[in-house]
Protein backbone atom coordinates (compact mmCIF):
# COMPACT_ATOMS: atom_id res chain seq x y z
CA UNK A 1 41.42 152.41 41.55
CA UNK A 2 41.55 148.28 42.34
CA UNK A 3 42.25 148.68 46.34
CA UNK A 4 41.88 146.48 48.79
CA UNK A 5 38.79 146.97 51.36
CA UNK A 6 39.27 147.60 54.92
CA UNK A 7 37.48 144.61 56.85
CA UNK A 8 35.45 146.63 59.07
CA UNK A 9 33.78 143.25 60.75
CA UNK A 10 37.00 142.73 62.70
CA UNK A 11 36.49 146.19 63.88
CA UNK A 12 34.80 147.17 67.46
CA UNK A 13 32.47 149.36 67.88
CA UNK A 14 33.63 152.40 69.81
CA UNK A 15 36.96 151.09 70.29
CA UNK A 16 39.47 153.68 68.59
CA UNK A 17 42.20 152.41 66.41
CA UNK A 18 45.38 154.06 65.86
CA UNK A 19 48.88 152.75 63.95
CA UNK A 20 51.42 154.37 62.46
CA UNK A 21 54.04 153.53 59.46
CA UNK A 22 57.38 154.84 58.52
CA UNK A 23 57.09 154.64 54.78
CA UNK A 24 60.00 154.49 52.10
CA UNK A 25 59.17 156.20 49.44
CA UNK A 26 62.37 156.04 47.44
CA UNK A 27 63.80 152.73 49.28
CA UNK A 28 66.78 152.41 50.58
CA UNK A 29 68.32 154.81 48.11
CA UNK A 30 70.43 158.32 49.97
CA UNK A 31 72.31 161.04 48.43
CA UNK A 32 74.87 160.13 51.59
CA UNK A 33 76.51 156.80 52.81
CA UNK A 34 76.37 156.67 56.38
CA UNK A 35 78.82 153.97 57.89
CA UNK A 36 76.20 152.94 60.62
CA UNK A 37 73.23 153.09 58.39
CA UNK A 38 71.38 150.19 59.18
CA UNK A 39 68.94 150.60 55.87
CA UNK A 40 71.30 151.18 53.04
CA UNK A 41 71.84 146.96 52.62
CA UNK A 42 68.01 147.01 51.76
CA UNK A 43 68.10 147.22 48.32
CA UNK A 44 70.26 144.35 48.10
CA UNK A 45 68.70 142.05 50.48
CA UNK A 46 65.34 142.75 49.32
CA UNK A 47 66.04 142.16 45.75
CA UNK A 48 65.13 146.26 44.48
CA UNK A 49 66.32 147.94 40.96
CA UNK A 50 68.14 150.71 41.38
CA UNK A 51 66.50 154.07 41.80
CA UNK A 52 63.66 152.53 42.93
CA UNK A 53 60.28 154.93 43.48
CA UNK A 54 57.24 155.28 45.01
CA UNK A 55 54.82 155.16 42.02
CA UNK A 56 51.37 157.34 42.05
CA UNK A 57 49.17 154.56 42.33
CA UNK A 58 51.25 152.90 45.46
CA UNK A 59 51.03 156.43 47.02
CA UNK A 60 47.93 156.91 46.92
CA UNK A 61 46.72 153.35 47.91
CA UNK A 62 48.37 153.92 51.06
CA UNK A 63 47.50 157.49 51.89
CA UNK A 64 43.47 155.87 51.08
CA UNK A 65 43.95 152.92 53.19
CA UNK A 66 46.25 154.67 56.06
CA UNK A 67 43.59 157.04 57.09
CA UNK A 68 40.86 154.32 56.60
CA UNK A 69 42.10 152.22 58.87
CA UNK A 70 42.50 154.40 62.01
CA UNK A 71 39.84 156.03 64.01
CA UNK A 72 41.40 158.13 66.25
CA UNK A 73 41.50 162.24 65.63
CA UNK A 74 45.29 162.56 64.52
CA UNK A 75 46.91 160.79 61.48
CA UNK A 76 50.84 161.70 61.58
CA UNK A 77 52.60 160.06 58.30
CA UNK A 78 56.01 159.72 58.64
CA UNK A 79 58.00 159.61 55.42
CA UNK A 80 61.93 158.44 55.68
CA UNK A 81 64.45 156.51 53.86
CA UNK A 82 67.03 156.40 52.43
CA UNK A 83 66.07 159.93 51.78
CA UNK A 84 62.68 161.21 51.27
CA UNK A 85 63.67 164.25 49.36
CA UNK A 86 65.30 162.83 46.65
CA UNK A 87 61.29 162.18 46.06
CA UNK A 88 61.59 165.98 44.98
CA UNK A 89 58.49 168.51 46.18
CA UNK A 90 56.27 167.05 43.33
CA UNK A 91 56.12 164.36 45.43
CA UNK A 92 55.23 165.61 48.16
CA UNK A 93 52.57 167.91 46.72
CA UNK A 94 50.92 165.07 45.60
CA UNK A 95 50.83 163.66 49.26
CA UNK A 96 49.39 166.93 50.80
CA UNK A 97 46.61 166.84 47.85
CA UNK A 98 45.71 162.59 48.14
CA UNK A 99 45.45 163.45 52.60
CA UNK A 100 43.12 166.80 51.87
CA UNK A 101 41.20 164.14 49.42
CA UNK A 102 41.06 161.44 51.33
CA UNK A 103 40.71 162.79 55.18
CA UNK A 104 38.11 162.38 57.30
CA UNK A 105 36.02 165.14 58.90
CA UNK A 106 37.78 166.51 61.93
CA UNK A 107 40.42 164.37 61.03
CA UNK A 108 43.84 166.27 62.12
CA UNK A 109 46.52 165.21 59.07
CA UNK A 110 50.15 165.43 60.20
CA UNK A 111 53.44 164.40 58.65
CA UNK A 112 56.88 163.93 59.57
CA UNK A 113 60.05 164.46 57.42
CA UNK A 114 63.00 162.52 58.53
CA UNK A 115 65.88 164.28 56.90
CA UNK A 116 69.97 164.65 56.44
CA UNK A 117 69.67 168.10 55.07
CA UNK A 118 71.69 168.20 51.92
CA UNK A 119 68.53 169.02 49.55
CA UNK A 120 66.75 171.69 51.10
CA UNK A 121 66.29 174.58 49.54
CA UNK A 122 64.10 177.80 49.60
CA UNK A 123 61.77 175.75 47.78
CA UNK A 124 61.56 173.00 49.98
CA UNK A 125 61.54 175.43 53.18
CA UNK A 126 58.55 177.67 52.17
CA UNK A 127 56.23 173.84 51.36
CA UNK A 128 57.26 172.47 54.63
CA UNK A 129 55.96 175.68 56.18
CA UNK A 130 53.14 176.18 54.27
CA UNK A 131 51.84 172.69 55.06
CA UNK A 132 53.02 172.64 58.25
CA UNK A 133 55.50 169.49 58.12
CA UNK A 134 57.69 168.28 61.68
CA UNK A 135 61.28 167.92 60.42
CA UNK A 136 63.62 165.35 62.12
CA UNK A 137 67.16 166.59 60.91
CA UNK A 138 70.17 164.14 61.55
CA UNK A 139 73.09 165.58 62.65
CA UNK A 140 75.72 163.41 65.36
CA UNK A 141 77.40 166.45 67.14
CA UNK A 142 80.37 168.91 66.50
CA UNK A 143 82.08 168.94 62.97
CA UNK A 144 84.66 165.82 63.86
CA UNK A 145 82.20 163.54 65.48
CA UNK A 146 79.30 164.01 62.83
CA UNK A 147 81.82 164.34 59.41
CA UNK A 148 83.19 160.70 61.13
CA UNK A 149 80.34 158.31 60.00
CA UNK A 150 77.98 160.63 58.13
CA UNK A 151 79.67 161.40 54.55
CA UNK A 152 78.90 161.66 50.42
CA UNK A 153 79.11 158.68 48.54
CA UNK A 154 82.68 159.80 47.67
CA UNK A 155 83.57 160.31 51.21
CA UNK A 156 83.26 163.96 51.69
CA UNK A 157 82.10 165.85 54.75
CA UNK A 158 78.11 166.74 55.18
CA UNK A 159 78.39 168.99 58.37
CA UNK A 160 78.59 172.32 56.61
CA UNK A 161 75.68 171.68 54.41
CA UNK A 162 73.47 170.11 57.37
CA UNK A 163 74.30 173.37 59.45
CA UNK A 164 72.73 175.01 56.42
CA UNK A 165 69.78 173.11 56.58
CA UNK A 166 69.48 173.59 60.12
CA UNK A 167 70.23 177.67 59.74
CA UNK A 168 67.13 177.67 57.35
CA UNK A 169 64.93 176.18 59.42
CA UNK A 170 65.19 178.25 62.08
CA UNK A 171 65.22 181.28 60.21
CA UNK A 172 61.88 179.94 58.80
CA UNK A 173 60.59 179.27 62.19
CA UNK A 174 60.25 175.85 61.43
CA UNK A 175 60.37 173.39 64.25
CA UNK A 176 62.60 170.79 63.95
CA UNK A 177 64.52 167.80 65.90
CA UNK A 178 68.11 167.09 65.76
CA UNK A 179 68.14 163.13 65.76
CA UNK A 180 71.56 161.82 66.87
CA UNK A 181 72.98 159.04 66.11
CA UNK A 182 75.03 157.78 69.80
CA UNK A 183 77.42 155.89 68.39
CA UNK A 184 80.74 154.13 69.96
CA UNK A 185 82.75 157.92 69.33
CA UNK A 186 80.25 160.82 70.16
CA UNK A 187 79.33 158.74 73.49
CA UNK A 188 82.12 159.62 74.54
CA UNK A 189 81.66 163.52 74.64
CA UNK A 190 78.02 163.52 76.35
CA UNK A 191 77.89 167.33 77.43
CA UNK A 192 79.90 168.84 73.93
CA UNK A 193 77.15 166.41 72.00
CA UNK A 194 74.45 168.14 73.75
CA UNK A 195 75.22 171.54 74.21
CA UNK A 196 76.12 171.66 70.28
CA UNK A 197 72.79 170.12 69.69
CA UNK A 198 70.87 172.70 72.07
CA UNK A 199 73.43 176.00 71.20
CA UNK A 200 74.49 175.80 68.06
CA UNK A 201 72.29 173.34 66.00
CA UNK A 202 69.27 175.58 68.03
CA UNK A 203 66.62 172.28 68.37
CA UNK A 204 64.54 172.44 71.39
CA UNK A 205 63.87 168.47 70.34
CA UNK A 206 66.08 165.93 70.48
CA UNK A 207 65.95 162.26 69.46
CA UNK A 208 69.08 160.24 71.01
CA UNK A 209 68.85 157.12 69.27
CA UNK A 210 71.75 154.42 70.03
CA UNK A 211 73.90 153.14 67.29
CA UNK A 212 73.86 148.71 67.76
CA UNK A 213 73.60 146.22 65.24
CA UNK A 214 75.43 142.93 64.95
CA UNK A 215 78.29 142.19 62.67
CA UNK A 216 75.73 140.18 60.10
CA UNK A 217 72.99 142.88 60.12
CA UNK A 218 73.08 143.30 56.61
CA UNK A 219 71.87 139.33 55.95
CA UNK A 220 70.33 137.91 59.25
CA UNK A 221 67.87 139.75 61.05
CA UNK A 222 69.31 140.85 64.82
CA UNK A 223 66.17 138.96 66.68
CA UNK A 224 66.95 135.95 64.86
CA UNK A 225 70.62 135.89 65.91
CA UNK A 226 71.82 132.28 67.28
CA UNK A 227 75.25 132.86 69.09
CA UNK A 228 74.31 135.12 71.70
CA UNK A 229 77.08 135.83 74.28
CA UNK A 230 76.40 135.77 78.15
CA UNK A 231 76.64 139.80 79.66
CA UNK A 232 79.97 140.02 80.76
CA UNK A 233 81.64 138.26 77.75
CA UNK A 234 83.88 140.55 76.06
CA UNK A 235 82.18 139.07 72.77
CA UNK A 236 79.22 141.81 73.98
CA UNK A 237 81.13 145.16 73.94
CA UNK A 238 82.72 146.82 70.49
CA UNK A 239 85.89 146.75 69.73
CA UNK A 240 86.93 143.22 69.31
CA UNK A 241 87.52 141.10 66.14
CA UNK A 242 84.55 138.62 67.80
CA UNK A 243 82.45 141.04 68.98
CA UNK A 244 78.99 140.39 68.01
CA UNK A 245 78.57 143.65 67.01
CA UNK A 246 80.00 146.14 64.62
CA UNK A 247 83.07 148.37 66.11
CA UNK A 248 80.69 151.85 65.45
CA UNK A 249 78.12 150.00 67.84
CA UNK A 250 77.74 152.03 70.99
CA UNK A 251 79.23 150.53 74.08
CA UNK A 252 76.68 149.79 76.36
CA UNK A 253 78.18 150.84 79.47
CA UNK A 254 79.57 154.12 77.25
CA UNK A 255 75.90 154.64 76.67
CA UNK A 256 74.74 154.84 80.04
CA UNK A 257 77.62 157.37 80.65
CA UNK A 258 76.60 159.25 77.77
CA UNK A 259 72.81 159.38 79.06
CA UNK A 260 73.36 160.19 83.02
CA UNK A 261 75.70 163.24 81.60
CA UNK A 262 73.50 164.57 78.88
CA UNK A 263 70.45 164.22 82.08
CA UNK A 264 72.50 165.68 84.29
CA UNK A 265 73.42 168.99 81.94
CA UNK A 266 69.48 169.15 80.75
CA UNK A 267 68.09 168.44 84.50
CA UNK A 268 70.48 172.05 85.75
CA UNK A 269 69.56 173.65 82.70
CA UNK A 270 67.17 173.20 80.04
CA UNK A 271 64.33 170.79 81.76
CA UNK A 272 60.73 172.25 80.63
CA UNK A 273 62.68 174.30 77.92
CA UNK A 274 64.05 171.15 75.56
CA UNK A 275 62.33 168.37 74.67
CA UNK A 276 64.72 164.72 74.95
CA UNK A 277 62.60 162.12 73.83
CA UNK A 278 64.27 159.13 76.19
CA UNK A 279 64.10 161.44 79.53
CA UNK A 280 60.47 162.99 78.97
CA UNK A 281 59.15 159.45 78.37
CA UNK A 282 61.27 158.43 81.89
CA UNK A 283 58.81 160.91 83.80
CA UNK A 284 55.90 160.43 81.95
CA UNK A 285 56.01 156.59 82.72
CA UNK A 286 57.35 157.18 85.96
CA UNK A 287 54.31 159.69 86.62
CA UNK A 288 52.02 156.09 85.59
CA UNK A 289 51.30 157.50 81.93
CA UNK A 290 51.37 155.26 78.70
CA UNK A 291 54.97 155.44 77.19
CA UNK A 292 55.57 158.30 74.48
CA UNK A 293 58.57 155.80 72.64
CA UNK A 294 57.85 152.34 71.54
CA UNK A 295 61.30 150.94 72.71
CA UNK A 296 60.33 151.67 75.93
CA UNK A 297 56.69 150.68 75.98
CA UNK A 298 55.13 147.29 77.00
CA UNK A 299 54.04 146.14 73.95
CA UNK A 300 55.31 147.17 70.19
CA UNK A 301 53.77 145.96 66.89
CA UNK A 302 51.96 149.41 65.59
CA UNK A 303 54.52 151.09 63.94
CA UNK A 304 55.12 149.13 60.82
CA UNK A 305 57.40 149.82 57.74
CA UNK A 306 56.07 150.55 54.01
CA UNK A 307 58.43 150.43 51.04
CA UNK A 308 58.07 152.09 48.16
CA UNK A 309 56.41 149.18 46.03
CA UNK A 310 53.60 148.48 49.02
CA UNK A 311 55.14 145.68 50.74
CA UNK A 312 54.70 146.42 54.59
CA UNK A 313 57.10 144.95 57.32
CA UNK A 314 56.61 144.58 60.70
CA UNK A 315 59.01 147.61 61.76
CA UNK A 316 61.49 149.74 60.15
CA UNK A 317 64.43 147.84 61.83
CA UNK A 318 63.26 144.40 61.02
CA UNK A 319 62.62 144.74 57.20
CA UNK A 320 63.63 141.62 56.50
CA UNK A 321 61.89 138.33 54.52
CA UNK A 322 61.08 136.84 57.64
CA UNK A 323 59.34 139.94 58.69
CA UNK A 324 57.07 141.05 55.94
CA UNK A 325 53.57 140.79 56.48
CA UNK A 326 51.95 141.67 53.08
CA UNK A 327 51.61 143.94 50.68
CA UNK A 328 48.73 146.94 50.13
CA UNK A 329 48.17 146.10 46.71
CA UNK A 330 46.68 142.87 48.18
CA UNK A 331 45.69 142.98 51.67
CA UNK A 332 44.06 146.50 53.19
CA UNK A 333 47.29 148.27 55.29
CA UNK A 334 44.56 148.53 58.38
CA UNK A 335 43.97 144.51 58.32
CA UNK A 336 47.67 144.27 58.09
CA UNK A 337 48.46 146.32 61.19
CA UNK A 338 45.48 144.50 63.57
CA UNK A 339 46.78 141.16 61.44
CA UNK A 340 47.37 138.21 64.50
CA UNK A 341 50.61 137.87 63.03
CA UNK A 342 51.56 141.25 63.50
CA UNK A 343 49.65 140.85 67.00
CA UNK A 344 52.13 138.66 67.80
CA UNK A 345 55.02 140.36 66.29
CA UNK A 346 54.03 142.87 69.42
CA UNK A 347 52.78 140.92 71.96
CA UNK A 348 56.39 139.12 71.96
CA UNK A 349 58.60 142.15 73.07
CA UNK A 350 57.09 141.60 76.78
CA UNK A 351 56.35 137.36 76.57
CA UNK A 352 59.63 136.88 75.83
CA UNK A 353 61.39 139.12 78.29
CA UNK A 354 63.88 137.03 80.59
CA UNK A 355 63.36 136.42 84.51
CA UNK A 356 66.35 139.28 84.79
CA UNK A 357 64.11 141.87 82.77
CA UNK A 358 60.99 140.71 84.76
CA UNK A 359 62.14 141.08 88.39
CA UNK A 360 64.33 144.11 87.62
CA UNK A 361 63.41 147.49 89.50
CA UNK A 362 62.92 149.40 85.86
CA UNK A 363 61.20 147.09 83.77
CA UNK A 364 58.30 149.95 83.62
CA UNK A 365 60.98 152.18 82.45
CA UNK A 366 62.25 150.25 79.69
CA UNK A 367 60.38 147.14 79.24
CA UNK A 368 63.39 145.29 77.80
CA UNK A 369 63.76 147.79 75.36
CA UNK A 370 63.70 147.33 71.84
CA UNK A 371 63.49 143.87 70.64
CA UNK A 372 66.10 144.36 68.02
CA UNK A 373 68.53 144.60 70.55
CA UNK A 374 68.26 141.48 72.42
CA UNK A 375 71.26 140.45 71.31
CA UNK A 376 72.85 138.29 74.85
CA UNK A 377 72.17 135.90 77.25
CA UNK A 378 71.70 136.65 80.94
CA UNK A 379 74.75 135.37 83.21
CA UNK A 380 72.30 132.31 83.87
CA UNK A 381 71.98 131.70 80.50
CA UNK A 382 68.37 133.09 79.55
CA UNK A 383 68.23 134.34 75.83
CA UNK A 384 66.71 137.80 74.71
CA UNK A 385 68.59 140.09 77.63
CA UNK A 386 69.39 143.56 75.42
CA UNK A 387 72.89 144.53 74.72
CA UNK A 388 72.28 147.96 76.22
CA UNK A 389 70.97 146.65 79.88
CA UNK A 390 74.13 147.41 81.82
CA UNK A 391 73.94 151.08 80.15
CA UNK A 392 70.40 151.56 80.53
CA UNK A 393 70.01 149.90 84.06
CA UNK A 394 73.14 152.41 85.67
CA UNK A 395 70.96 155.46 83.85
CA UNK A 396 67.55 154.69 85.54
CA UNK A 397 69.45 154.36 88.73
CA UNK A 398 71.09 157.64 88.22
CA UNK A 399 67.87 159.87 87.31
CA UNK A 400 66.25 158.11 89.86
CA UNK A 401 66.85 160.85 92.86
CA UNK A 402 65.91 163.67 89.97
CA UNK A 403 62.92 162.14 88.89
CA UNK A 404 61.33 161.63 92.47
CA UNK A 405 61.99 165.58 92.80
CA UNK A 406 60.19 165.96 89.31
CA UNK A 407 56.88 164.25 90.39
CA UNK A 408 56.36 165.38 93.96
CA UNK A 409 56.84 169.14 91.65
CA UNK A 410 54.00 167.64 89.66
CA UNK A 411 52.21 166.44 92.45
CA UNK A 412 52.58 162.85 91.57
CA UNK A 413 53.86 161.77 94.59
């Protein structure tokens, strides 16, 4: 097979390299049509036929150069969509086979499944077992607040069939996360989100991820965004007919509600027992270790987005013209992830931070967040601020008390 070599002159000696890539195997095609989903434009905007795939020779071009180009002792693929299983388990038994092929000794292979449910089967359960797949299943709460946004393509309820999904893997032992969507509606029930999530969905992992894109998100890339609002202008909450944003975006203040609540329900009665991905990386960074979430890390850049024909964006929410940086078929997937362009792509999440961001008690909490949502000005008029600050700011300030108590128990402090 024609593939690209991995420049290994650009590579140190002893220095361990490590990336990761969401990859799209079947697009931005889904069996459902989620009213927030911020990857179902794709096909349009990128120019894709319909029922676009994955081919074999794509696949295994990238499994060859993903594990080529990293060094260090875990490779976790992470395959999402649209929606991976509609891929079907040939697929997929193809990628376990090209990894066992292509792996390097003591080389630990790992892959994630980003799911909504609908096609698992017994089939499907007994592979992921077998090959010992993490499962990210997406389900936004009790029956009303998930069957809101999260429906078929003819507008019929999904809750019933993801509670399947979810009833299987447990039975099969499998662990799995429940990734919500916090949108402007579920933020409103923080405690009935989570306990559903904990008690009856039965996750001891959960992924909150917030629900914010601007009202032209399917043509103009958010970073890229002119007309950015001061905070405090109305224009910066949902809800309005100029709100920058679409009316399912998450209010910001809502969302720091939502996240002091759902702390303050895990912190009486689940910490150490359920893993939230937003608070455990809180007291990991608080404790002085790296951050476990990129939108809350210093720098960003190394978790890049390949479609399904090889062409590889900078991230999964910026996969957009401006942000492609090549394709595998021409340019090695390792060269393209330690690229200066992409380099830069990472290095600008903290250089372009505003004075507010810089000087603010929790920047090593939440480092300005993730770029995507930099969508206002700063009452001064500094451009970049994120639409969520007034929701994440009032949350730090809240755990703040709890997580002082966590690290002198850890012997931190």
């Amino acid at each position: 097979m024609n593939t690209p070599a991995l420049d290994k002159a650009s590579l140190i000696k002893g220095q361990t390299y490590r990336f990761h890539a969401m990859v799209k195997p079947t697009g931005a095609e889904c069996n459902i049509d989620c009213t927030y989903c911020f990857y179902l434009h794709k096909s349009g905007l990128l120019h894709h036929p319909s029922h676009s795939r994955m081919g074999d020779e794509v696949l295994e071009r990238h499994i060859r150069q993903y594990i080529e180009g990293q060094t260090g002792e875990e490779v976790v693929f992470s395959w999402q969509g649209g929606e991976p299983t509609l891929m079907g388990l040939p697929f997929f038994e193809k990628v376990v086979a090209l990894q066992a092929k292509y792996a390097k000794p003591g080389q630990r292979i790992e892959n994630d499944l980003q799911t909504n449910g609908l096609l698992l089967d017994a089939r499907w359960i007994a592979f992921l077992k077998e090959n010992r797949f993490h499962v990210g299943l997406s389900i936004d709460g009790p029956r009303d607040l998930h069957d809101r946004f999260r429906v078929t393509k003819n507008g019929k309820p999904t809750f019933d069939l993801v509670m399947e999904a979810a009833k299987m893997l447990r039975e099969a032992a499998i662990p799995f996360a429940a990734l919500c969507v916090v949108n402007r509606e579920n933020a409103l029930r923080p405690r009935e989100v989570y306990r559903f999530l904990v008690d009856e969905v039965g996750t001891w992992r959960i992924q909150f991820t917030p629900a914010v894109e601007p009202r032209r998100f399917e043509t103009d890339a958010p970073a890229l965004m002119k007309d950015q609002p001061r905070e405090g202008d109305p224009r910066a909450r949902p809800g309005r007919e100029d709100s920058i944003v679409t009316d399912w975006s998450v209010d910001p203040v809502d969302y720091g509600t939502f996240l002091s609540a759902v702390w303050d329900e895990w912190f009486a009665t689940d910490i150490g027992r359920v893993h939230v991905n937003l608070f455990e990386t809180a007291v990991a960074q608080a404790a002085g270790q790296p951050a476990q979430m990129c939108t809350q890390a210093e720098f960003c850049g190394k978790a890049l987005a390949v479609e399904h024909d090889g062409e590889v964006y900078s991230c999964d929410h910026f996969v957009y013209p401006e942000y492609r940086i090549g394709n595998i078929a021409e340019t090695h997937l390792g060269n393209l992830a330690f690229s200066p362009r992409q380099q830069d792509f990472g290095r600008a999440k903290s250089a372009t931070l505003p004075g507010k961001c810089r000087t603010c008690a929790y920047l090593k909490l939440c480092w300005g967040e993730c770029p995507k949502n930099r969508l206002i000005r700063t009452r001064t008029g500094e451009p970049g601020l994120n639409y969520l600050c007034a929701g994440l700011y009032a949350f730090y300030d809240h755990i703040g008390p709890d997580v002082v108590r966590i690290l002198k128990a850890m012997g931190k402090v």
